[in-house]
N, C-alpha and C. Protein backbone atom coordinates (compact mmCIF):
# COMPACT_ATOMS: atom_id res chain seq x y z
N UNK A 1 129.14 -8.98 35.23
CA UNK A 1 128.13 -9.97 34.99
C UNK A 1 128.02 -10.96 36.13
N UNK A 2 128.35 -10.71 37.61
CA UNK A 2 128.76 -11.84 38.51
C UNK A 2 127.54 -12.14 38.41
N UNK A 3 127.15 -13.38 38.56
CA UNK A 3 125.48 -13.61 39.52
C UNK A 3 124.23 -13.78 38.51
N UNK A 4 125.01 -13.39 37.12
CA UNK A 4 123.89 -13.35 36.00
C UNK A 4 124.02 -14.69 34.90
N UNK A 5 122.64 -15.23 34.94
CA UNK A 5 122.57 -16.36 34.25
C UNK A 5 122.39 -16.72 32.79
N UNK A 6 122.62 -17.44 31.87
CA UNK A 6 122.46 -17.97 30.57
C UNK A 6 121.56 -18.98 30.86
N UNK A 7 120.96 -19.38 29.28
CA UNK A 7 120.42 -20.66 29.04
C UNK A 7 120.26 -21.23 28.00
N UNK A 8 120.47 -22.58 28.12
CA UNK A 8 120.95 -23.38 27.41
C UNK A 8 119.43 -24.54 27.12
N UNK A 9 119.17 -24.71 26.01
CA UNK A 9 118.15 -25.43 25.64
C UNK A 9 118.27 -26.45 24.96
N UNK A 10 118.20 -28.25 25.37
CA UNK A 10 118.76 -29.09 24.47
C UNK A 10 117.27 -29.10 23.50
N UNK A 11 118.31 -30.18 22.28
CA UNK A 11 116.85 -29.57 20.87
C UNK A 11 116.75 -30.85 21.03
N UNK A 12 116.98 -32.61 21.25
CA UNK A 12 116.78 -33.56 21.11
C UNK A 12 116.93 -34.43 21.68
N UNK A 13 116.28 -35.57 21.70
CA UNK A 13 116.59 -36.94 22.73
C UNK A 13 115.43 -36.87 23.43
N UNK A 14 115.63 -37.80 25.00
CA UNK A 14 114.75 -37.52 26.32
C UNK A 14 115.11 -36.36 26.66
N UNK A 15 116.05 -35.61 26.61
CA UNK A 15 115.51 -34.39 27.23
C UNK A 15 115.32 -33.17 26.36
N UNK A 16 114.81 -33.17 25.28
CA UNK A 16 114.08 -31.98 23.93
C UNK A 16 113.65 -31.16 25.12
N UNK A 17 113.85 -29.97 25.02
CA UNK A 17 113.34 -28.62 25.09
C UNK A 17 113.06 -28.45 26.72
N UNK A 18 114.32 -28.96 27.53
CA UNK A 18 114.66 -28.67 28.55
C UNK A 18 116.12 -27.74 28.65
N UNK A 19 115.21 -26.49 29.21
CA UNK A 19 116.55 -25.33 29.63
C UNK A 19 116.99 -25.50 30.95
N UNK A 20 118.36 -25.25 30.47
CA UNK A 20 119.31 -25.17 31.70
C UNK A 20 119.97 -24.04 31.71
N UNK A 21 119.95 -23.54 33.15
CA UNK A 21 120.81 -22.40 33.33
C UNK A 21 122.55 -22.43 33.99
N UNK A 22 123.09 -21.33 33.16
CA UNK A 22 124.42 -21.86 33.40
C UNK A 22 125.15 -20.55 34.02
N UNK A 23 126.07 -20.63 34.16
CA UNK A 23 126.79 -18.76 34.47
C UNK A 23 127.48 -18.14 33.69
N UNK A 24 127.44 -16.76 33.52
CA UNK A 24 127.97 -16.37 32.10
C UNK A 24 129.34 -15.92 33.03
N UNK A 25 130.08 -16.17 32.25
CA UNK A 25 131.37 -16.42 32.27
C UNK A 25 132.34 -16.10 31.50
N UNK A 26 133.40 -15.27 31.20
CA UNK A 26 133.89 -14.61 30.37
C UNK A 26 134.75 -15.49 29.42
N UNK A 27 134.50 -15.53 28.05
CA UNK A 27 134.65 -16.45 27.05
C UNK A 27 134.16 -17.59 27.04
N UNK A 28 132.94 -18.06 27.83
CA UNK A 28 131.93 -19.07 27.73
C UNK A 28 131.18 -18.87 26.51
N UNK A 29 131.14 -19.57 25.63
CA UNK A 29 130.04 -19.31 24.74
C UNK A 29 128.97 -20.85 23.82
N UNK A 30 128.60 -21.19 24.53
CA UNK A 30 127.66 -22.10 23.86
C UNK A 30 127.38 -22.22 22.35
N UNK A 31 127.78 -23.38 22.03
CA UNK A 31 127.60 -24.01 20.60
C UNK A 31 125.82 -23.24 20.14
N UNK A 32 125.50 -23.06 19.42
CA UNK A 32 123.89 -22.21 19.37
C UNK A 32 122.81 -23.38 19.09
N UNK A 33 121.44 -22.99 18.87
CA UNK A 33 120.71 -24.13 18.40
C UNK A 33 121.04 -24.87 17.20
N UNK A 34 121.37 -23.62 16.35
CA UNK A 34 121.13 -24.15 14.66
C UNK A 34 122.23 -24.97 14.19
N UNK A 35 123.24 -24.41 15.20
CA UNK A 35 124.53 -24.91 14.89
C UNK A 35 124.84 -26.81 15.07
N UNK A 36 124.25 -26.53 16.29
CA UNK A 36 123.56 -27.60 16.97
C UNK A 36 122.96 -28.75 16.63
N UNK A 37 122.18 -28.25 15.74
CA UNK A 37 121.38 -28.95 14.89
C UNK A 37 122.03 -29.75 13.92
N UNK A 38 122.02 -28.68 13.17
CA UNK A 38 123.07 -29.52 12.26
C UNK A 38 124.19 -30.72 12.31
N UNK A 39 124.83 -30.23 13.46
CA UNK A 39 125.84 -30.94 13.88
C UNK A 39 125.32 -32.45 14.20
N UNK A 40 124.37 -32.24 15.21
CA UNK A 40 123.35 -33.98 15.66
C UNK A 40 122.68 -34.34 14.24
N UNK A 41 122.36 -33.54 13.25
CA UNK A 41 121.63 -34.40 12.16
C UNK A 41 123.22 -35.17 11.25
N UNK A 42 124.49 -34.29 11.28
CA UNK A 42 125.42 -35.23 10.56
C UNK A 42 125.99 -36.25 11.65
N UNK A 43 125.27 -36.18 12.92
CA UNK A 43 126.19 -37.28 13.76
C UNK A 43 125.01 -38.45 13.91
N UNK A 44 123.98 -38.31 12.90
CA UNK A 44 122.70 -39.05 13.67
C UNK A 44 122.61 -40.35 14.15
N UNK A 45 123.53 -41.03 13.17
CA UNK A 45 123.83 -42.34 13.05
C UNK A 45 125.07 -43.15 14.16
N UNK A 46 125.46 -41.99 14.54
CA UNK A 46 126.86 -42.70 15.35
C UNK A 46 126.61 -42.13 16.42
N UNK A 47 125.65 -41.32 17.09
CA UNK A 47 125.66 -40.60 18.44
C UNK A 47 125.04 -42.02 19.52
N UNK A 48 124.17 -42.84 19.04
CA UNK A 48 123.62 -43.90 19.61
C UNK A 48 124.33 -44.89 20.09
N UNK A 49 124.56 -44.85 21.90
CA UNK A 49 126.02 -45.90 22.15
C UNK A 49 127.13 -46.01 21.96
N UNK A 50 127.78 -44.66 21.67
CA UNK A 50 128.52 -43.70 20.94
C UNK A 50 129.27 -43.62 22.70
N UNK A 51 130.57 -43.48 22.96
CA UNK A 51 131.17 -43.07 23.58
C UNK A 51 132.24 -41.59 23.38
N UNK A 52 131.65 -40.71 24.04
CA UNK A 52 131.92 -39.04 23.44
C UNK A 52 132.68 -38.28 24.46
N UNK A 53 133.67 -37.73 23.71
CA UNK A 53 134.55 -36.65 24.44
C UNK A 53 134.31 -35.17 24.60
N UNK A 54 133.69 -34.42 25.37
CA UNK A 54 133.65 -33.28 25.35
C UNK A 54 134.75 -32.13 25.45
N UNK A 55 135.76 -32.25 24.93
CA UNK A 55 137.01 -31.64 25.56
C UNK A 55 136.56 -29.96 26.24
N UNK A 56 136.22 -29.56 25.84
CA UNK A 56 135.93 -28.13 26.20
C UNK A 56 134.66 -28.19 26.89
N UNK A 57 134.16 -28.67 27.52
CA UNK A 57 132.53 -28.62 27.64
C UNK A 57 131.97 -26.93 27.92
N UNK A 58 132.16 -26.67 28.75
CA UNK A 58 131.52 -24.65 28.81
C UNK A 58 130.49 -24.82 29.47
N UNK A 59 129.19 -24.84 28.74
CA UNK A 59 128.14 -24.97 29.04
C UNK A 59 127.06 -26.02 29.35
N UNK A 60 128.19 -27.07 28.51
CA UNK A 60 127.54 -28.33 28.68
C UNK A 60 126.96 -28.66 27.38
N UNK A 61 126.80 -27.76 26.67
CA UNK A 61 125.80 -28.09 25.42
C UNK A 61 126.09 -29.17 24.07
N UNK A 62 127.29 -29.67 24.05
CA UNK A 62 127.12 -30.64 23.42
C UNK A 62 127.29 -31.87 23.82
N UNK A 63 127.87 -32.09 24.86
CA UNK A 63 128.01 -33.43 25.71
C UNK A 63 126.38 -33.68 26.42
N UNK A 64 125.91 -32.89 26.85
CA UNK A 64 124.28 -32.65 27.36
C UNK A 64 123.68 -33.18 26.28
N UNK A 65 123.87 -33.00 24.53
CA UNK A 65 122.66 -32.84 23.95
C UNK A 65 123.32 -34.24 23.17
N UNK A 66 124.74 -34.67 23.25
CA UNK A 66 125.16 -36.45 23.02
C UNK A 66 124.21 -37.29 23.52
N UNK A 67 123.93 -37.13 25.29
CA UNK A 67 123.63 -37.52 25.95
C UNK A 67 122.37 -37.92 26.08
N UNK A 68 121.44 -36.63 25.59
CA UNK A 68 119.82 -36.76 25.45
C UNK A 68 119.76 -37.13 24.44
N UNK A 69 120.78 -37.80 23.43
CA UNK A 69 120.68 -38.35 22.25
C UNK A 69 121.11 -39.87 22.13
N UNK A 70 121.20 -40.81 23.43
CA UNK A 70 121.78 -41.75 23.23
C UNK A 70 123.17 -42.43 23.60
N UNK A 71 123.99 -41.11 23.74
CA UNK A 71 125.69 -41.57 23.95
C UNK A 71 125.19 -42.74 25.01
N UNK A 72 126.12 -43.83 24.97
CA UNK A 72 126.35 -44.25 26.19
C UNK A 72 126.90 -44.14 26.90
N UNK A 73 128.27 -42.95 26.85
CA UNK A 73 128.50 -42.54 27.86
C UNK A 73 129.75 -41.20 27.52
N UNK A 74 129.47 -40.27 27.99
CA UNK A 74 129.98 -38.69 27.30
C UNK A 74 130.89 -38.45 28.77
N UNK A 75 132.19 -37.87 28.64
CA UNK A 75 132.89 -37.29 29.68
C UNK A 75 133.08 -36.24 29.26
N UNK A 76 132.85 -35.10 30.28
CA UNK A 76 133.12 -33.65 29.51
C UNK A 76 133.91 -33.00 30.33
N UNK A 77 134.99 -32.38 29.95
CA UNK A 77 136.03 -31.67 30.72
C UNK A 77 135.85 -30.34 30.77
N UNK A 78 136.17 -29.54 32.08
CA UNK A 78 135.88 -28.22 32.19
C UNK A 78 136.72 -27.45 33.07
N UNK A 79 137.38 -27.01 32.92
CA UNK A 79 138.62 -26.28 33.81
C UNK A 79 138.36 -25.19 34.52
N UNK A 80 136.92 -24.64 34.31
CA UNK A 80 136.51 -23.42 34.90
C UNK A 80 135.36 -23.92 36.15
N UNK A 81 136.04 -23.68 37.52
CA UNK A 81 135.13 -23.89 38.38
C UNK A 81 133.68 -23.83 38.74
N UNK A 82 133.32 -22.62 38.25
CA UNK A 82 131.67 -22.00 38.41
C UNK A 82 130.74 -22.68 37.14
N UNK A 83 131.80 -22.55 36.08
CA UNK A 83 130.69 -24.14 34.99
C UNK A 83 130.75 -25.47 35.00
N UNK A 84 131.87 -26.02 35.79
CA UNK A 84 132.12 -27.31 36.11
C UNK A 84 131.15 -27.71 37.53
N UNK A 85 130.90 -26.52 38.20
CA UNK A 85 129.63 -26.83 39.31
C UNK A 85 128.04 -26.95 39.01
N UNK A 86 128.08 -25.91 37.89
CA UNK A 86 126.94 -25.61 36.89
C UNK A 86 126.75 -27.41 36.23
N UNK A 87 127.69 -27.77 35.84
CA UNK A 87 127.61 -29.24 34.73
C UNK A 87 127.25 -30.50 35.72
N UNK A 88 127.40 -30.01 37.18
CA UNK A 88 127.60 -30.86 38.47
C UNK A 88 125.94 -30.70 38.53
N UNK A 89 125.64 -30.12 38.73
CA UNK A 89 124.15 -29.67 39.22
C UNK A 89 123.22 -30.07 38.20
N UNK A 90 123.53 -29.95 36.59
CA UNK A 90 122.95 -29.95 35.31
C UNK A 90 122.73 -31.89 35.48
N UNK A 91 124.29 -32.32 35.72
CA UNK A 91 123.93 -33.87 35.87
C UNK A 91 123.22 -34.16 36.43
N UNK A 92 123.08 -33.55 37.78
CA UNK A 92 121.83 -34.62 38.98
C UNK A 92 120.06 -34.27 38.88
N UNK A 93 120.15 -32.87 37.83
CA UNK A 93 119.24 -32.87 37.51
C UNK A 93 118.10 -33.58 36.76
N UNK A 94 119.44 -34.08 35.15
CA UNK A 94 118.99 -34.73 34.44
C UNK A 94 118.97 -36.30 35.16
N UNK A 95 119.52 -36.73 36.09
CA UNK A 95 120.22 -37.80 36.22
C UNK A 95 120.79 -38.33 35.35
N UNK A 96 121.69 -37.92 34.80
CA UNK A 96 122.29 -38.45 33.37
C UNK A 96 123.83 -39.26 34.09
N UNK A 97 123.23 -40.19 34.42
CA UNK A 97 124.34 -41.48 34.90
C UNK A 97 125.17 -41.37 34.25
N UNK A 98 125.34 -41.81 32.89
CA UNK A 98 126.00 -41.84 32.01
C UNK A 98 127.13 -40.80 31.48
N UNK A 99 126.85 -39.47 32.22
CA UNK A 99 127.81 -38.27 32.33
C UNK A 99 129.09 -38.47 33.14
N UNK A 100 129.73 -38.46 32.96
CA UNK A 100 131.13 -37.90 33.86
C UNK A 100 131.73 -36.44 33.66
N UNK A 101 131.73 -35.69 34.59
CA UNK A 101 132.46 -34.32 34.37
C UNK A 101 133.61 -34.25 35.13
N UNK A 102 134.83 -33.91 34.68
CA UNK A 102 135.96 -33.82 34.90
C UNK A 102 136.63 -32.25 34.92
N UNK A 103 137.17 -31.90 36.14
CA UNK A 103 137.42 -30.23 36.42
C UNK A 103 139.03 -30.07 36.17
N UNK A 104 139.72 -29.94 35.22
CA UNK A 104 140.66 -30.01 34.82
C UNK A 104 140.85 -29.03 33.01
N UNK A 105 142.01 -28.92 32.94
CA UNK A 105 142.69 -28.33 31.65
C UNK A 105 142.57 -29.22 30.43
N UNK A 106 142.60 -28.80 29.27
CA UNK A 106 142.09 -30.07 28.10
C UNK A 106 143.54 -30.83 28.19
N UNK A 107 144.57 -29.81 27.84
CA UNK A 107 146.05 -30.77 28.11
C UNK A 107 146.50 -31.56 29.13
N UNK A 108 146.11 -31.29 30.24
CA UNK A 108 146.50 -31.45 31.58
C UNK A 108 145.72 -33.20 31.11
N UNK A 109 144.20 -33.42 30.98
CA UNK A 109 143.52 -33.87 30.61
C UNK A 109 143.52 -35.06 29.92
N UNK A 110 145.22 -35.03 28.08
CA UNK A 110 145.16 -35.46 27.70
C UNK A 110 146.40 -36.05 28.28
N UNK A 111 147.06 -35.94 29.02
CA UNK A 111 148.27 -36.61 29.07
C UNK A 111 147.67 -37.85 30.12
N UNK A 112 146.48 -37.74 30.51
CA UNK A 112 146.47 -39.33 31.18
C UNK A 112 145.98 -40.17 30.52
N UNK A 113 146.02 -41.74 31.41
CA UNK A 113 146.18 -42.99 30.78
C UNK A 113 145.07 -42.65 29.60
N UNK A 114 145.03 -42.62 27.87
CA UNK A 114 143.97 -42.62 27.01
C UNK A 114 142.75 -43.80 27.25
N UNK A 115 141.49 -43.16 27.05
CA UNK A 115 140.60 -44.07 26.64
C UNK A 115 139.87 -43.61 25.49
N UNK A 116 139.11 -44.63 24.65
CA UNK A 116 139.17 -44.64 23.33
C UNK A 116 137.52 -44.13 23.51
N UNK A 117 137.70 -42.98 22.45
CA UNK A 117 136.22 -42.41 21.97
C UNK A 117 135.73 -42.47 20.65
N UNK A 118 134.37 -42.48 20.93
CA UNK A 118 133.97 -42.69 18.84
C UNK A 118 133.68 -41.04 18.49
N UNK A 119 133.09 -40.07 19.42
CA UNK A 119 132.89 -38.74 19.28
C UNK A 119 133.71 -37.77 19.82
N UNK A 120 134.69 -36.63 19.57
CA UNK A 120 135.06 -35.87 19.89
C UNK A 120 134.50 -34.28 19.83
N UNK A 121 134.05 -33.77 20.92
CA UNK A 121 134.01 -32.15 20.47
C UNK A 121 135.01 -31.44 20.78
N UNK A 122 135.07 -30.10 20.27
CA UNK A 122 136.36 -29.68 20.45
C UNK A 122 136.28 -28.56 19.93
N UNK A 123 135.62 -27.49 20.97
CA UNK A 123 135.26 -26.03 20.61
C UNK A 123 135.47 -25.30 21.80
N UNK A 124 136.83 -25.04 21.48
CA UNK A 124 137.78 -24.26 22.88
C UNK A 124 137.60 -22.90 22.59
N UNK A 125 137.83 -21.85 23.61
CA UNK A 125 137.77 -20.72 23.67
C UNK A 125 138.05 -19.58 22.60
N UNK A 126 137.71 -18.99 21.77
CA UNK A 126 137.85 -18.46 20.18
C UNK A 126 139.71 -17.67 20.51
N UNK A 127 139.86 -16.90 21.62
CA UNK A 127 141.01 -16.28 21.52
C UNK A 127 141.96 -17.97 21.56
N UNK A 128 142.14 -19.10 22.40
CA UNK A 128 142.74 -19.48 22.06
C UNK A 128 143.38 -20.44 21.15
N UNK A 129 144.41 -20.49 21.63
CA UNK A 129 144.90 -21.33 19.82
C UNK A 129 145.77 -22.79 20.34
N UNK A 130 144.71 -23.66 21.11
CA UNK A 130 144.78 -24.71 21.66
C UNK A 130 144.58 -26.43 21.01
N UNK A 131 143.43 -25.72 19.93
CA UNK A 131 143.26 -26.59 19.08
C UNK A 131 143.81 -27.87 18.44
N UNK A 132 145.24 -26.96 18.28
CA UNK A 132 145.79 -27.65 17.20
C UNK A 132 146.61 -28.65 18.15
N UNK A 133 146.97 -28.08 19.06
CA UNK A 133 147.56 -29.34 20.23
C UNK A 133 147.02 -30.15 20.84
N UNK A 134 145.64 -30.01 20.84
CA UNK A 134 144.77 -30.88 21.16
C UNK A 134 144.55 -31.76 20.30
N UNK A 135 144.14 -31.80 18.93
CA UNK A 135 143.89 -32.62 17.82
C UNK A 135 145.14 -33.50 17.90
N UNK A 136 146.47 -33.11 17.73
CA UNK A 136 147.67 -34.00 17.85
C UNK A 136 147.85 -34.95 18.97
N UNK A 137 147.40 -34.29 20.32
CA UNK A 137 147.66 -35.52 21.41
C UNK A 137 146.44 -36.28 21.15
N UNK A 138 145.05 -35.84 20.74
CA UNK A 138 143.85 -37.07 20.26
C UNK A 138 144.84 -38.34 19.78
N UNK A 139 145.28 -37.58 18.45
CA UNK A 139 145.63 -39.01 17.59
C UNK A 139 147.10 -40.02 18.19
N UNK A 140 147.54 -38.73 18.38
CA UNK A 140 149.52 -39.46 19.32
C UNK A 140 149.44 -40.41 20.35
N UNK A 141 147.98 -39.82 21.20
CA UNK A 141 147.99 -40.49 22.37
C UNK A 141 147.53 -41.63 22.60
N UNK A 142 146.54 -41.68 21.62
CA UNK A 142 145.82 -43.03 21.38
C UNK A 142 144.11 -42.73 22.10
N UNK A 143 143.43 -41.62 22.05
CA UNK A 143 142.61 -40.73 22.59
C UNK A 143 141.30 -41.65 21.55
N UNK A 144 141.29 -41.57 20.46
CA UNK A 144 140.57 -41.78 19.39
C UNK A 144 139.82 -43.14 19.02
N UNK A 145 138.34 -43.92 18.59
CA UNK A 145 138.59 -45.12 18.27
C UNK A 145 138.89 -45.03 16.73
N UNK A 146 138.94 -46.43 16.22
CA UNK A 146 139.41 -46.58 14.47
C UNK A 146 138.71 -45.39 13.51
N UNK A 147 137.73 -45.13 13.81
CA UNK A 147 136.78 -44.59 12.89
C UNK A 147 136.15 -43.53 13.60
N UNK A 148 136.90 -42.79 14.47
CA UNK A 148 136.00 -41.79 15.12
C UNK A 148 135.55 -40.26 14.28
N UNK A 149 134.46 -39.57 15.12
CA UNK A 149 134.53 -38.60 14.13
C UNK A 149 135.25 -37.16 15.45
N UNK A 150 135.10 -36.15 15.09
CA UNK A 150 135.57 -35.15 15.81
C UNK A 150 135.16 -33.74 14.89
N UNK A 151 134.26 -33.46 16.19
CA UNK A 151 133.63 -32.09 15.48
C UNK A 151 134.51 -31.05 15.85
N UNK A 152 134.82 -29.67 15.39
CA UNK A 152 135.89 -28.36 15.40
C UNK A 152 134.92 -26.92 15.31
N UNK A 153 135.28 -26.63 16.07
CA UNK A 153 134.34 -25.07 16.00
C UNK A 153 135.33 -24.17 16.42
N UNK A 154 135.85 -23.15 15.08
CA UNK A 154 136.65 -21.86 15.38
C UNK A 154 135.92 -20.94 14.52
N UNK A 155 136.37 -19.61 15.25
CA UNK A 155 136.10 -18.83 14.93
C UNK A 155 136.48 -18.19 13.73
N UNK A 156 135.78 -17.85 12.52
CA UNK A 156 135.88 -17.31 11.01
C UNK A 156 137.22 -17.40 10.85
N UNK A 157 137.49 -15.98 11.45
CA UNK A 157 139.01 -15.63 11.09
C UNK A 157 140.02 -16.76 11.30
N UNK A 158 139.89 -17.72 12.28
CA UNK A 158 140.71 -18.71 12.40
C UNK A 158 141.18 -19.67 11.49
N UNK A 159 142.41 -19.84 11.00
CA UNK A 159 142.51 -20.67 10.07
C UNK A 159 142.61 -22.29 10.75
N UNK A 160 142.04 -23.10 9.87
CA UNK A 160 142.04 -24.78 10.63
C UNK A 160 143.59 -24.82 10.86
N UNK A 161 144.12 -25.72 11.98
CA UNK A 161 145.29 -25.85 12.34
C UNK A 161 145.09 -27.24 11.19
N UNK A 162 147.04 -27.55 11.35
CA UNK A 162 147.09 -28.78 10.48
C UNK A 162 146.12 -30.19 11.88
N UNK A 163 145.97 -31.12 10.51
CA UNK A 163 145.38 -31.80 11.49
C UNK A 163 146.22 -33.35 11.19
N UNK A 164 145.85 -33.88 11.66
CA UNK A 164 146.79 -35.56 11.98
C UNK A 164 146.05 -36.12 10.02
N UNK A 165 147.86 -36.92 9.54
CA UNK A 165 147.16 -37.30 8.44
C UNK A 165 145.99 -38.16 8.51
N UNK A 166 145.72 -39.29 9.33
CA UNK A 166 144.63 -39.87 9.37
C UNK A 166 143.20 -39.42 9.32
N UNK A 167 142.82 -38.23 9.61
CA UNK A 167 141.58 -37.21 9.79
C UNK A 167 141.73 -36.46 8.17
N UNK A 168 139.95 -36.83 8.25
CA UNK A 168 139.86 -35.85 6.81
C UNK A 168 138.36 -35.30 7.01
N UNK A 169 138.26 -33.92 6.64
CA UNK A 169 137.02 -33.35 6.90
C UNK A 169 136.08 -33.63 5.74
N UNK A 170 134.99 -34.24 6.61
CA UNK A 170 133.88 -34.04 5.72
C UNK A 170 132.83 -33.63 5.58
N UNK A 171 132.47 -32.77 6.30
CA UNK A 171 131.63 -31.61 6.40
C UNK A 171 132.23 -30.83 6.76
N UNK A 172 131.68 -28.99 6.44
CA UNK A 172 132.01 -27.81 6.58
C UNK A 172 130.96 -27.02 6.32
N UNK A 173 130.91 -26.10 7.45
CA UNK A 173 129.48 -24.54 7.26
C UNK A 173 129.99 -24.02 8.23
N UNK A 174 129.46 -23.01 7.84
CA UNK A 174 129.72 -21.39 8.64
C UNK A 174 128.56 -20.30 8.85
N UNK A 175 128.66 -20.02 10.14
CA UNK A 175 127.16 -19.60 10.77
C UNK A 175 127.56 -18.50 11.61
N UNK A 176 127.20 -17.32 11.04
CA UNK A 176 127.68 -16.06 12.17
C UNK A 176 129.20 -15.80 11.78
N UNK A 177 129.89 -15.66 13.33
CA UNK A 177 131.17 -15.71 13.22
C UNK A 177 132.11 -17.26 13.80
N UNK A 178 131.12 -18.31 13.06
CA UNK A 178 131.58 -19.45 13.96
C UNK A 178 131.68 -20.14 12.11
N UNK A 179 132.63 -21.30 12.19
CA UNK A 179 133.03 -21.91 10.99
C UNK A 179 132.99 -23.34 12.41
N UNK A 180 132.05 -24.21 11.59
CA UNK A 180 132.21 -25.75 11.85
C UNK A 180 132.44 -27.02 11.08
N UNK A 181 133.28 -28.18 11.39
CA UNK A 181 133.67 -28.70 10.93
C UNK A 181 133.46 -30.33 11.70
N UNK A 182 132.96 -31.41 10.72
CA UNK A 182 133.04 -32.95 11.12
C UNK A 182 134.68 -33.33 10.76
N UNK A 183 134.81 -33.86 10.92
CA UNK A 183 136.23 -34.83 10.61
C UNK A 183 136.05 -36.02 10.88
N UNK A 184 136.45 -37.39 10.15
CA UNK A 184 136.43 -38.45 10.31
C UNK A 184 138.13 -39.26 10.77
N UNK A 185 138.13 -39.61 11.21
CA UNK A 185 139.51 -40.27 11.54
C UNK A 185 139.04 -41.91 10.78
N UNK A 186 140.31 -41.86 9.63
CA UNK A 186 140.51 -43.02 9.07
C UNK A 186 141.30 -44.00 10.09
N UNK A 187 140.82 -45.29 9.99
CA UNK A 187 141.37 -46.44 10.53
C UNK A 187 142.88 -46.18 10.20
N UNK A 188 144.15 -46.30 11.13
CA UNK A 188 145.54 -46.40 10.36
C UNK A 188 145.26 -47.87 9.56
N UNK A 189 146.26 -48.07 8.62
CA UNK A 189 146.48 -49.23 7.58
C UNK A 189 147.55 -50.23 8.86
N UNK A 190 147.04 -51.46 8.94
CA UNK A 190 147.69 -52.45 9.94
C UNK A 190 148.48 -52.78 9.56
């Protein structure tokens, strides 16, 4: 597949129904429209000035579509060179100031100094099983704000890893072979 392109279509914000092309890339797989959808109609209220973590970004597609939705400001991490150039190019297109892309490992990632997010995504590669160590350094590290939410996208067969007691899911659907999930992170008790 060297040389052969994908595309990626945000559904909302200033930039509705602008495609971007990305590189297909082996275990890249973009969050879908519908999925998509859904996800921005349960975040509708908190995506606005919303400071958002993309941990996995890929394609760009949900930190992109935070972004054309208001975030004030989305960092999306990407460890794979040829989509982290793709997310480079995607920014200056949109001019989306407000983007930061970071070319690094999600762990590698979390072990520096934390800054506090109200949105988390967190739809890592289906073979791996990264998840669950990721969700733990969110909350250990101090990654998270009081009340953040954090969306999860695994694959069917995948069972949810345990998650930090403070987080409790409150939404759940399943689309294809993809199972998604909101989570809210409760304030700890002071």
């Amino acid at each position: 597949m060297s040389g052969s392109k994908q595309t990626l279509r945000i559904i909302g914000g200033q930039w509705r129904r602008r495609r971007l092309h990305f590189p297909a890339i082996r275990g890249l797989r973009p969050t879908g429209d519908r999925i998509r959808e859904t996800v921005f109609n349960w975040l509708q209220a908190y995506v606005p000035g919303a400071h958002c973590l993309d941990l996995f970004a890929g394609s760009g597609a949900m930190g992109l579509e935070a972004a054309s939705r208001g975030a004030a400001r989305v960092v999306m991490v990407e460890r794979s060179r040829p989509a982290y150039q793709a997310l480079l190019a995607h920014r200056e297109l949109l001019d989306a100031n407000m983007v930061e892309i970071v070319c690094d490992d999600a762990r590698r990632f979390l072990r520096r100094p934390p800054q506090r997010f109200d949105i988390v995504f967190l739809d890592p590669p289906f073979q791996s099983d990264i998840i669950g160590a990721c969700c733990k350094m969110l909350e250990e590290e101090g990654w998270l704000a009081p009340n953040a939410h954090i969306y999860l996208e695994l694959d069917k067969a995948t069972p949810l890893p345990p998650l930090p007691a403070t987080w409790e899911i409150i939404r759940e659907q399943g689309a294809g072979q993809v199972t998604f999930r909101l989570a809210r992170r409760r304030a700890p008790e002071e």
